[in-house]
C-alpha atoms as a PDB file:
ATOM      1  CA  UNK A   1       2.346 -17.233   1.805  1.00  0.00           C
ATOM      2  CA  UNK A   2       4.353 -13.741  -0.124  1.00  0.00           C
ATOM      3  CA  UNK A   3       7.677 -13.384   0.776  1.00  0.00           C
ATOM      4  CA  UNK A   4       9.544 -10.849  -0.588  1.00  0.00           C
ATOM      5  CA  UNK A   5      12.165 -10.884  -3.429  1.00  0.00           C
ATOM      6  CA  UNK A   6      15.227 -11.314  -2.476  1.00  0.00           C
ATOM      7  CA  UNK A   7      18.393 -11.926  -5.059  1.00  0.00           C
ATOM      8  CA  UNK A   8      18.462 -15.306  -4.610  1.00  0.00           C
ATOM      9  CA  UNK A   9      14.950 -15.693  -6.727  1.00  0.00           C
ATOM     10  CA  UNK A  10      15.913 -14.187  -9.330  1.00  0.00           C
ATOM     11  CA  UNK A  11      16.242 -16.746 -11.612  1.00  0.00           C
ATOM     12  CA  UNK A  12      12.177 -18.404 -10.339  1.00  0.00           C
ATOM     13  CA  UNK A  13      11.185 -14.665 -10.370  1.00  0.00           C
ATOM     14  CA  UNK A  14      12.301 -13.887 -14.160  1.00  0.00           C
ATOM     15  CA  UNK A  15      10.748 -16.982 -15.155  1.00  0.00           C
ATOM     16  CA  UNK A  16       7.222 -16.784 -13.428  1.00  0.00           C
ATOM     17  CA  UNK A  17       7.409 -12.993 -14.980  1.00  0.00           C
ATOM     18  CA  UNK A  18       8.007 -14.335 -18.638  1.00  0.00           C
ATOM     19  CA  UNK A  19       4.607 -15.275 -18.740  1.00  0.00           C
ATOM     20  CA  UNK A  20       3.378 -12.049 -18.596  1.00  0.00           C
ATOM     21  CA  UNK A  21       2.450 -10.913 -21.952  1.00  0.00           C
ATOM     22  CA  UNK A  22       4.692  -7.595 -21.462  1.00  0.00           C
ATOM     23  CA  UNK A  23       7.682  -9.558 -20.244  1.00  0.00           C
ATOM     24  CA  UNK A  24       8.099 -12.127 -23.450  1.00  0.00           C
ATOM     25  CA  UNK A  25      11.119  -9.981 -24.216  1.00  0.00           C
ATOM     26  CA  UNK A  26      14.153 -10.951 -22.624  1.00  0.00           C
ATOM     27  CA  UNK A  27      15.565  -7.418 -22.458  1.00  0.00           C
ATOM     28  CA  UNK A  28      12.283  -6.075 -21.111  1.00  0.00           C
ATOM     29  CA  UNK A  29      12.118  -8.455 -18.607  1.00  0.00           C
ATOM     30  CA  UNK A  30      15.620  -7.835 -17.532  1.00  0.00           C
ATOM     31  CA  UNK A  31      14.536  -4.064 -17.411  1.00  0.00           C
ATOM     32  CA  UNK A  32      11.639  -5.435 -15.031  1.00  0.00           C
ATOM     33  CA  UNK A  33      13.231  -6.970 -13.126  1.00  0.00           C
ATOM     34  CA  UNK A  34      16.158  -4.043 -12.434  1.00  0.00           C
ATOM     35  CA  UNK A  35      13.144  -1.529 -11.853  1.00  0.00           C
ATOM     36  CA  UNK A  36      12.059  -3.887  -8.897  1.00  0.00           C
ATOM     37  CA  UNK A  37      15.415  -4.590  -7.089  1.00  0.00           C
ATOM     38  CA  UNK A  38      16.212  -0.599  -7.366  1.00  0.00           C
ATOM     39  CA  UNK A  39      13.066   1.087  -7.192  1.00  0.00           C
ATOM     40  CA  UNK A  40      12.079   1.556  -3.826  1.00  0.00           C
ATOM     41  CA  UNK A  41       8.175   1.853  -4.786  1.00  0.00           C
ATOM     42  CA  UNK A  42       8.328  -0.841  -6.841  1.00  0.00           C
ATOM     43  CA  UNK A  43       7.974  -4.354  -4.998  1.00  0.00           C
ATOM     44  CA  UNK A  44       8.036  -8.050  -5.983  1.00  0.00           C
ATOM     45  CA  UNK A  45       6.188 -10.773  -3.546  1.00  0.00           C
ATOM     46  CA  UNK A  46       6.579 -14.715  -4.654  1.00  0.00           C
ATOM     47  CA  UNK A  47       3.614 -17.247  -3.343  1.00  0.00           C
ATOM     48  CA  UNK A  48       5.095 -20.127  -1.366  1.00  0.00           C
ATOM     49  CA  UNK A  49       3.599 -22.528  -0.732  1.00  0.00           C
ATOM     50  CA  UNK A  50       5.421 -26.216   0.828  1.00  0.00           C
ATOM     51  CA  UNK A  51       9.010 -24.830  -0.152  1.00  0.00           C
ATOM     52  CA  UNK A  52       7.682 -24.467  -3.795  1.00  0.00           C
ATOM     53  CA  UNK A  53       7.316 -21.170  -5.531  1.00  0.00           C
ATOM     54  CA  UNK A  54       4.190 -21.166  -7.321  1.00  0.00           C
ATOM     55  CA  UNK A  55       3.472 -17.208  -8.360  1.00  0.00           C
ATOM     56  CA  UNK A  56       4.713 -14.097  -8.215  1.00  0.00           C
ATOM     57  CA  UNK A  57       2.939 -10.830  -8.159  1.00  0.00           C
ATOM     58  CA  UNK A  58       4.650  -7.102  -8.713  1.00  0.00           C
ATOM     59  CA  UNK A  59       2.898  -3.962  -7.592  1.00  0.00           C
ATOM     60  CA  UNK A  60       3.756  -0.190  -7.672  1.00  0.00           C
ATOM     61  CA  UNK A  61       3.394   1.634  -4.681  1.00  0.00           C
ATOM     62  CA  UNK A  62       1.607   5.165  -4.900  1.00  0.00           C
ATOM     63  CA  UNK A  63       0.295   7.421  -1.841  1.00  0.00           C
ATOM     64  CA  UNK A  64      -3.202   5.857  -1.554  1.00  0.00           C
ATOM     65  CA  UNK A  65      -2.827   2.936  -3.914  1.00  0.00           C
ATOM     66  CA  UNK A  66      -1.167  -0.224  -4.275  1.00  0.00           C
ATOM     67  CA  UNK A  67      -1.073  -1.002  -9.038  1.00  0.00           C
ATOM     68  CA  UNK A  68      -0.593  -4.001  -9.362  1.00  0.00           C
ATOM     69  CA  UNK A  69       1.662  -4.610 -12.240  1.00  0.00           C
ATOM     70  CA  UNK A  70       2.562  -8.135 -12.808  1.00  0.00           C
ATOM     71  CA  UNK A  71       0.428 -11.244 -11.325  1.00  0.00           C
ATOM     72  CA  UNK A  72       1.718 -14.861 -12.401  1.00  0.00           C
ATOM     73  CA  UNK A  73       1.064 -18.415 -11.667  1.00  0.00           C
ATOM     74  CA  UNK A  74       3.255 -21.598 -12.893  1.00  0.00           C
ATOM     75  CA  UNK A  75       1.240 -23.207 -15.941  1.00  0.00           C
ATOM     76  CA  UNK A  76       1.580 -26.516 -13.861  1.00  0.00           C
ATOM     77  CA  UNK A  77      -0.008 -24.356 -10.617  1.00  0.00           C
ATOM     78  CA  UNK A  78      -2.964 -23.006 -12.091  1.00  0.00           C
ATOM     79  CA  UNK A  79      -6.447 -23.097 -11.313  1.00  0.00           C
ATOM     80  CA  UNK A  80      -5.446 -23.400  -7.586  1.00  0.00           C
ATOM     81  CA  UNK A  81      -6.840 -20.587  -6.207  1.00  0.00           C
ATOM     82  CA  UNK A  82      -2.879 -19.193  -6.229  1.00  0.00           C
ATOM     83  CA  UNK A  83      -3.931 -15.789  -7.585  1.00  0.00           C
ATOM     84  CA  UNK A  84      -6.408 -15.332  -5.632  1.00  0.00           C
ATOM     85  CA  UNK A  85      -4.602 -15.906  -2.604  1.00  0.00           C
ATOM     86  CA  UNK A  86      -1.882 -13.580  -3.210  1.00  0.00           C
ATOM     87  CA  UNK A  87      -4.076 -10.836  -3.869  1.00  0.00           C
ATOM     88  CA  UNK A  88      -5.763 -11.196  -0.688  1.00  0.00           C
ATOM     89  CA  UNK A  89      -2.762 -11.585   1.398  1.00  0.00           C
ATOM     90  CA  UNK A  90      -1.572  -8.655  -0.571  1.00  0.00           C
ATOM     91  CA  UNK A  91      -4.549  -6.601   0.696  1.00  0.00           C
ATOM     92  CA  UNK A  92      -3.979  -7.824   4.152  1.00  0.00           C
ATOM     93  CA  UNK A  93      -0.350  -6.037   3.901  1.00  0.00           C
ATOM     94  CA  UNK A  94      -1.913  -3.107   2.852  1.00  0.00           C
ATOM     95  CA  UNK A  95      -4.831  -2.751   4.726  1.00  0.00           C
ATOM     96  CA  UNK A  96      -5.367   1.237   4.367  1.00  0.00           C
ATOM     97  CA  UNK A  97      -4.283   1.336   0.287  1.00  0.00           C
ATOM     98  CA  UNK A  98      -7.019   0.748  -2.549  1.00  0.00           C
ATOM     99  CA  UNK A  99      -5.524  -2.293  -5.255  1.00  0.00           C
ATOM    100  CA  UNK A 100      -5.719  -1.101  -8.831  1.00  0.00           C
ATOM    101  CA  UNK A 101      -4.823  -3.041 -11.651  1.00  0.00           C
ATOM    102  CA  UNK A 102      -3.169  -2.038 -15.388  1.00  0.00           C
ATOM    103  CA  UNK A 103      -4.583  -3.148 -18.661  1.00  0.00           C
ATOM    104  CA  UNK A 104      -2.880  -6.318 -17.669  1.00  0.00           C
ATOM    105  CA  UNK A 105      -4.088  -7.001 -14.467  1.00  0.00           C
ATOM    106  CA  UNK A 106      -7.491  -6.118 -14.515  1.00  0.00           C
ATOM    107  CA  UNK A 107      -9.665  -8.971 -15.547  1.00  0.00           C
ATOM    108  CA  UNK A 108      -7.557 -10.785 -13.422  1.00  0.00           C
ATOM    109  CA  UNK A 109      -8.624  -8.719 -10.295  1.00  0.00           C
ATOM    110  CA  UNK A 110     -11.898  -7.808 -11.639  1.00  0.00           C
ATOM    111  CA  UNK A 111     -12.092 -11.720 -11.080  1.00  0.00           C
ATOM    112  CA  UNK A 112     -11.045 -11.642  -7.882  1.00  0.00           C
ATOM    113  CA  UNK A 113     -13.653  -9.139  -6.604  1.00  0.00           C
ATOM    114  CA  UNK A 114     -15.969 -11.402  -8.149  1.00  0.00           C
ATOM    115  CA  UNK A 115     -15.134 -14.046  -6.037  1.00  0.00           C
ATOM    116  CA  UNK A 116     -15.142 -12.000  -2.832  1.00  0.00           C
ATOM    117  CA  UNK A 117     -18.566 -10.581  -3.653  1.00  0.00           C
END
């Protein structure tokens, strides 16, 4: 399931992030990570699943939109379905927005849609 961030994830949060091409920097990501706890349109959901964090996924919040920014899935997690699942539960939160990806998201959710078609 996404919960939000909250402080006490930092720590899991910054590390899921790092694997984000963007986010190899450790000064970026701590930029990244600022931009989410104080930027009210920015927003940072972790996928939990059995008490373990497995993924993360950081959107931008427009007027009719939802970007997503950052999607991310432990190495050891992967090929789970974990992705997938938080974008859908991230379209269930935000039933009446459209998802749009960056350059960095967008094979990722261009995979998704596959699936769902």
């Amino acid at each position: 399931m996404l919960i939000r961030f909250k402080k006490s994830f930092e720590k899991i949060a910054m590390g899921l992030l790092s694997f984000m091409p963007t986010e190899k920097d450790i000064k970026q990501l701590q930029q990244t990570m600022k931009e989410y706890e104080e930027n009210e349109d920015w927003r940072l959901y972790l996928w939990k699943e059995d008490e373990v964090i497995t993924g993360i996924i950081g959107v931008q919040l427009r007027t009719e939109s939802i970007v997503v920014q950052h999607i991310s899935v432990n190495p050891s997690h992967r090929l789970e379905g974990i992705g997938h699942k938080m974008v859908k539960e991230l379209q269930a939160l935000f039933t009446e927005k459209d998802i749009e990806p960056t350059e960095h998201t967008a094979s990722f959710l261009q995979k998704c849609q596959d699936i769902d078609s």
